[in-house]
Protein backbone atom coordinates (compact mmCIF):
# COMPACT_ATOMS: atom_id res chain seq x y z
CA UNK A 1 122.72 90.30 79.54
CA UNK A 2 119.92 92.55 78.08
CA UNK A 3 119.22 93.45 74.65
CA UNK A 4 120.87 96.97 74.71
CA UNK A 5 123.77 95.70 76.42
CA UNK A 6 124.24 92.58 73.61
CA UNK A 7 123.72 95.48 70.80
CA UNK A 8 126.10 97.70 72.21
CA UNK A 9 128.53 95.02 72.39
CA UNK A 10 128.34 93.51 69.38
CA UNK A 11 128.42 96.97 67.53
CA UNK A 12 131.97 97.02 69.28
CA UNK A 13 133.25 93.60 68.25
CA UNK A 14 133.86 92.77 71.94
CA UNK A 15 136.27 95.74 72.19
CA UNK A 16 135.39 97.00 75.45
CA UNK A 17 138.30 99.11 76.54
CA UNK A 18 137.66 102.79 77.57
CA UNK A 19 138.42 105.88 75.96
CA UNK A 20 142.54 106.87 77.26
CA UNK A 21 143.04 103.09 76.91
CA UNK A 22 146.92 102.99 76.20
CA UNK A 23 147.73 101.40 72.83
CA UNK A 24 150.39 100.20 70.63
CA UNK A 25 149.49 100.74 66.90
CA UNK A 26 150.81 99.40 63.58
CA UNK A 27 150.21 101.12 60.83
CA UNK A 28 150.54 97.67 58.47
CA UNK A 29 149.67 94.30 58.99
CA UNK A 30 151.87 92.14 59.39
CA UNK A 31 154.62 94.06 61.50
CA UNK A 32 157.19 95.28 59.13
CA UNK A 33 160.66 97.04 59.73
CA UNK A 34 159.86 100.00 57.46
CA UNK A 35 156.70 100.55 59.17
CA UNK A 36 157.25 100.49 63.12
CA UNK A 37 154.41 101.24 65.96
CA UNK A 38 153.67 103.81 67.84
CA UNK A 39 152.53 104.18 71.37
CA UNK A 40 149.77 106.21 71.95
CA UNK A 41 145.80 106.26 73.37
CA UNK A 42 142.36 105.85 72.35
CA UNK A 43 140.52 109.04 72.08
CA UNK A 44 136.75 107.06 71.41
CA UNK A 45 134.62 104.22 72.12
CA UNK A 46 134.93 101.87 69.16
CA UNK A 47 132.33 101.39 66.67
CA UNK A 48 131.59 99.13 63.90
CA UNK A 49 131.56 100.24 60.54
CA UNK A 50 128.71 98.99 57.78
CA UNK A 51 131.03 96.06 56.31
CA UNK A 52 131.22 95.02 60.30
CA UNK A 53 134.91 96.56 60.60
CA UNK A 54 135.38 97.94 64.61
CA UNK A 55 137.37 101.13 64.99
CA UNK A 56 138.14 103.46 67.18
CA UNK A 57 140.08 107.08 67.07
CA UNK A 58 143.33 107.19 68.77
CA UNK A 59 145.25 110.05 69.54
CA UNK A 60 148.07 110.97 66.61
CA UNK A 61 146.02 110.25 63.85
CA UNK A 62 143.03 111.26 62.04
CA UNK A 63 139.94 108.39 61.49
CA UNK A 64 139.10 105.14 62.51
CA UNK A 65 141.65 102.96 62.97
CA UNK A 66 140.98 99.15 63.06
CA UNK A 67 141.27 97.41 66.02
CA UNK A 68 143.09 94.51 64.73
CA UNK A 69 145.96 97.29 64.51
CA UNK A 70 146.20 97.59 68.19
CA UNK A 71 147.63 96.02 71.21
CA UNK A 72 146.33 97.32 74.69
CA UNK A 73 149.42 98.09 76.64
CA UNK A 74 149.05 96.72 80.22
């Protein structure tokens, strides 16, 4: 792999998944009653914040959204 690629992919915490990517997202961690997903899709590439966070935008809500808070629906 070449040094852009490794960059790129490391920037992205080895979330690869493109932009329309269908997602399941929970507001809080861990899964609570009060506090149920959503469905919905990425809107973005994700990129890593300065503290090494990745995010990406998904449609329904406004910012970066961790990707820890998402599960790719297949």
């Amino acid at each position: 792999m070449n040094k852009v690629k490794q960059r790129k992919q490391s920037t992205r915490g080895g979330w690869t998944h493109p932009v329309g990517t269908p997602v399941r997202y929970w507001s809080v961690l861990p899964p609570s009653e009060s506090f149920p997903p959503f469905d919905t899709v990425t809107r973005s590439e994700a990129w890593a914040l300065g503290d090494g966070s990745v995010v990406v935008l998904i449609k329904g809500r406004t910012g970066g959204v961790w990707v820890d808070h998402l599960e790719v629906i297949k």
